[in-house]
C-alpha atoms as a PDB file:
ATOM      1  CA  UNK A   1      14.136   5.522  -5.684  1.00  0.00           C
ATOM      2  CA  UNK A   2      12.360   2.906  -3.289  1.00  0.00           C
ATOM      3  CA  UNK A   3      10.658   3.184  -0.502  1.00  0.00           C
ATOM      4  CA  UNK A   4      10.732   0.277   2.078  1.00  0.00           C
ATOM      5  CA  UNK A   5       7.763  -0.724   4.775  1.00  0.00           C
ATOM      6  CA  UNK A   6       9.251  -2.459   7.810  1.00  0.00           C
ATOM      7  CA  UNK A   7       8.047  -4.456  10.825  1.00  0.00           C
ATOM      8  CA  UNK A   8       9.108  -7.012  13.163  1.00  0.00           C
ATOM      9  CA  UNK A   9       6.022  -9.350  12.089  1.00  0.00           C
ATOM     10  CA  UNK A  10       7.191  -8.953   8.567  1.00  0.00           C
ATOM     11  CA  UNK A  11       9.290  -9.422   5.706  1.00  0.00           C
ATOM     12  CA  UNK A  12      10.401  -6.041   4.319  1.00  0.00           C
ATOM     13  CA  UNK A  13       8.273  -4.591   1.335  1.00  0.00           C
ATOM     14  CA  UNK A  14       9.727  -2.192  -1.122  1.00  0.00           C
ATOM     15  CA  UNK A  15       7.865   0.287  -3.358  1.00  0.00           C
ATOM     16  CA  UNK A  16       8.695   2.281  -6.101  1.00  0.00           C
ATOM     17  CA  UNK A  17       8.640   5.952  -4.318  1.00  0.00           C
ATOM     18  CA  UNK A  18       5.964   7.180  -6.843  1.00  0.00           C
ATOM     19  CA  UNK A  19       3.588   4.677  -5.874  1.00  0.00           C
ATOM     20  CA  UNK A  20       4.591   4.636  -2.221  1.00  0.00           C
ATOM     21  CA  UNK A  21       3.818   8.251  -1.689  1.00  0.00           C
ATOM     22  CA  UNK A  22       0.484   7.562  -3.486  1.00  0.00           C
ATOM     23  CA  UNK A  23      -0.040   5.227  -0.468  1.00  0.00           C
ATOM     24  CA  UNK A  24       1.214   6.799   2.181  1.00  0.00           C
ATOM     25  CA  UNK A  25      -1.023   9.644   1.211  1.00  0.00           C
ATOM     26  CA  UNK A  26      -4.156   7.411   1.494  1.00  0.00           C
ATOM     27  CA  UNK A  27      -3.117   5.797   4.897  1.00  0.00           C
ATOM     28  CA  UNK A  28      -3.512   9.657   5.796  1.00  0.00           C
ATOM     29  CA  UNK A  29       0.326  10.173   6.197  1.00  0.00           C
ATOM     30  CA  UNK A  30       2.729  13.162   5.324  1.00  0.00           C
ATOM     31  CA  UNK A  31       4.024  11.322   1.699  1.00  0.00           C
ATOM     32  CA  UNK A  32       6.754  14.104   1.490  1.00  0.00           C
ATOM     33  CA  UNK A  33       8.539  12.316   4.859  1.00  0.00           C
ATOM     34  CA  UNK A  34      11.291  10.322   4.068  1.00  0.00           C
ATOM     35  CA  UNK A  35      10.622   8.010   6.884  1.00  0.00           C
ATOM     36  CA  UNK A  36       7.952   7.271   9.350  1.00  0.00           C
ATOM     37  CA  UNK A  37       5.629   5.137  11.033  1.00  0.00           C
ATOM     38  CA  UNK A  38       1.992   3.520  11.193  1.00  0.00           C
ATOM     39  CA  UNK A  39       1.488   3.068  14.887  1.00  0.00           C
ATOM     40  CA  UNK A  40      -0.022   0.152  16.754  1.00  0.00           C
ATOM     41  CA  UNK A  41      -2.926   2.220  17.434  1.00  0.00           C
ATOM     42  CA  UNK A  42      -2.767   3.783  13.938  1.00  0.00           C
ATOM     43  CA  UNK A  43      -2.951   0.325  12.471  1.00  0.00           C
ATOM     44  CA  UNK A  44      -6.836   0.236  12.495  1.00  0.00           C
ATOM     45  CA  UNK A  45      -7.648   3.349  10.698  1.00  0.00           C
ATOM     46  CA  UNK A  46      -4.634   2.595   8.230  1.00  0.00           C
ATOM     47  CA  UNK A  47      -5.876  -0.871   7.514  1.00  0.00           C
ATOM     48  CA  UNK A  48      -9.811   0.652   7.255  1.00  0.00           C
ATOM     49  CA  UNK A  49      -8.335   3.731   4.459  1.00  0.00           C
ATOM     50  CA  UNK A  50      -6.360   1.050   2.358  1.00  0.00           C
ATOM     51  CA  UNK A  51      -9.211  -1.609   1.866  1.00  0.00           C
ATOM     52  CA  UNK A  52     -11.648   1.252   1.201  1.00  0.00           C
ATOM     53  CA  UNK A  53      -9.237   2.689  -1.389  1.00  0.00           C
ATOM     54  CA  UNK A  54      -8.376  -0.847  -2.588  1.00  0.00           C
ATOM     55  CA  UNK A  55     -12.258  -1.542  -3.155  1.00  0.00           C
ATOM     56  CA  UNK A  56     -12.480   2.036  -5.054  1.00  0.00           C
ATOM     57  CA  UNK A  57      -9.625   1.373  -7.575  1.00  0.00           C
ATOM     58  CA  UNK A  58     -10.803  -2.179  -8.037  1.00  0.00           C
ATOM     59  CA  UNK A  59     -14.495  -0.974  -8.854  1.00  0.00           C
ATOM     60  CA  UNK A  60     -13.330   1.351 -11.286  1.00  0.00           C
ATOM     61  CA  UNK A  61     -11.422  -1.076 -12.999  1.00  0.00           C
ATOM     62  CA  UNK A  62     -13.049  -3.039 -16.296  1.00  0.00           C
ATOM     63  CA  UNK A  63     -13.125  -7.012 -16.159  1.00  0.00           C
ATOM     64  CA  UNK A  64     -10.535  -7.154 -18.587  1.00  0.00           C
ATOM     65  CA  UNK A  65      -8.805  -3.958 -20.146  1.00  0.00           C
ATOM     66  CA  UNK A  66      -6.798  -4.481 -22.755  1.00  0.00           C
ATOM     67  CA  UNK A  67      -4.297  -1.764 -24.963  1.00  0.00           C
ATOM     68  CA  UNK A  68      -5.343  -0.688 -28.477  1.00  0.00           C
ATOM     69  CA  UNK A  69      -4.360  -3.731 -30.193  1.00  0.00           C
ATOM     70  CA  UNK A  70      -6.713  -5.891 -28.077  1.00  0.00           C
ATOM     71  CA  UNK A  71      -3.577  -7.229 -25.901  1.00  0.00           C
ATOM     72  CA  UNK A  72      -3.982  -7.417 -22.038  1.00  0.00           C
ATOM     73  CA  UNK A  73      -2.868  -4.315 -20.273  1.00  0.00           C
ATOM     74  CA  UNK A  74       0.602  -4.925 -18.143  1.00  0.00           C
ATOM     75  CA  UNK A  75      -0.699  -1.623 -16.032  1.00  0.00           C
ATOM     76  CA  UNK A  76      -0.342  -2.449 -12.173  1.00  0.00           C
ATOM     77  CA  UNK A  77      -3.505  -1.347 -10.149  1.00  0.00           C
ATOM     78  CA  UNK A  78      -3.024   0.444  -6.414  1.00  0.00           C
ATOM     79  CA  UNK A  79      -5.333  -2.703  -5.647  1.00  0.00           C
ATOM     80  CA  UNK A  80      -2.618  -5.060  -6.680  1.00  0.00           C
ATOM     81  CA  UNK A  81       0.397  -2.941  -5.479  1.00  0.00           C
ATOM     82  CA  UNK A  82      -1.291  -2.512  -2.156  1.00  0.00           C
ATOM     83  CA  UNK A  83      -2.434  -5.572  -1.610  1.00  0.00           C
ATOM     84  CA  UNK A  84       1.332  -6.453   0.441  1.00  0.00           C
ATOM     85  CA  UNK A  85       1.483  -3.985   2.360  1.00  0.00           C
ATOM     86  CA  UNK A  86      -2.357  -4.725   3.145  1.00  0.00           C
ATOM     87  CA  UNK A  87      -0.893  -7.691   4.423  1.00  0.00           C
ATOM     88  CA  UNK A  88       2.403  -6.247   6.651  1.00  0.00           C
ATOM     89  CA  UNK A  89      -0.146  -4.002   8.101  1.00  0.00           C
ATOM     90  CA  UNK A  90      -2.539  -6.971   9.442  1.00  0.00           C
ATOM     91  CA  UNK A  91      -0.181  -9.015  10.428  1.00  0.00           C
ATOM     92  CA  UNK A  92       1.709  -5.947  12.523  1.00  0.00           C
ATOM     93  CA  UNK A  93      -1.765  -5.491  13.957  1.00  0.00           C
ATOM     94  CA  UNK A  94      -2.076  -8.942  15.541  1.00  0.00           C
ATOM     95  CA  UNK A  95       1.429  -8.971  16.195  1.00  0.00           C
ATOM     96  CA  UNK A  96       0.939  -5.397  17.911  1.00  0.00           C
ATOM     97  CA  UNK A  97       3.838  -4.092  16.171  1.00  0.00           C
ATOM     98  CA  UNK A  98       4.424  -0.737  14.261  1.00  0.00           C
ATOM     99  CA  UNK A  99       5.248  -0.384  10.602  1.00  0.00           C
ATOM    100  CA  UNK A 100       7.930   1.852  10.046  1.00  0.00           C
ATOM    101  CA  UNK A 101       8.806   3.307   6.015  1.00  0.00           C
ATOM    102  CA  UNK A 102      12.053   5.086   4.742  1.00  0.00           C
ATOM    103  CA  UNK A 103      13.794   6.018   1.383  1.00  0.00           C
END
């Protein structure tokens, strides 16, 4: 199932759920809600928790990782799945507009 991010600033963004809730989780929201929203005021702190995370996963990551026959890995970080919605969420902030998610 998908998850889609919304705001009027934006283009819509859609997420595998799995990976969604894994966000939604670090932007401090409920990731069981089927639907809900990051607040203009909310937008701060949300955009603060996802860089922070985004800097974790990316410092935990190797240079290069590759599988067990030497081949690049085709895994997707949360850096490089969050770094769209990153995006929707700064833009929303300037454009003082929520961001709104549903299944």
């Amino acid at each position: 199932m998908l998850v889609t991010f919304k705001s009027a600033v934006s283009g819509d963004l859609s997420m595998f759920e799995k990976n969604a809730r894994e966000i939604l989780a670090l932007l401090g929201k409920d990731p069981e809600e089927a639907r809900g929203i990051v607040t203009v005021d909310q937008l701060p702190g949300a955009i603060g928790a996802l860089r922070r995370a985004m800097a974790e996963d990316k410092a935990r990551q190797p240079a290069a990782e590759t599988d067990d026959e030497g081949a690049p890995d085709d895994k997707v970080s949360l850096y490089q799945r969050a770094v769209p919605l990153l995006e929707m969420l700064k833009r929303s902030l300037q454009g003082r507009e929520p961001v709104t998610w549903g299944v």
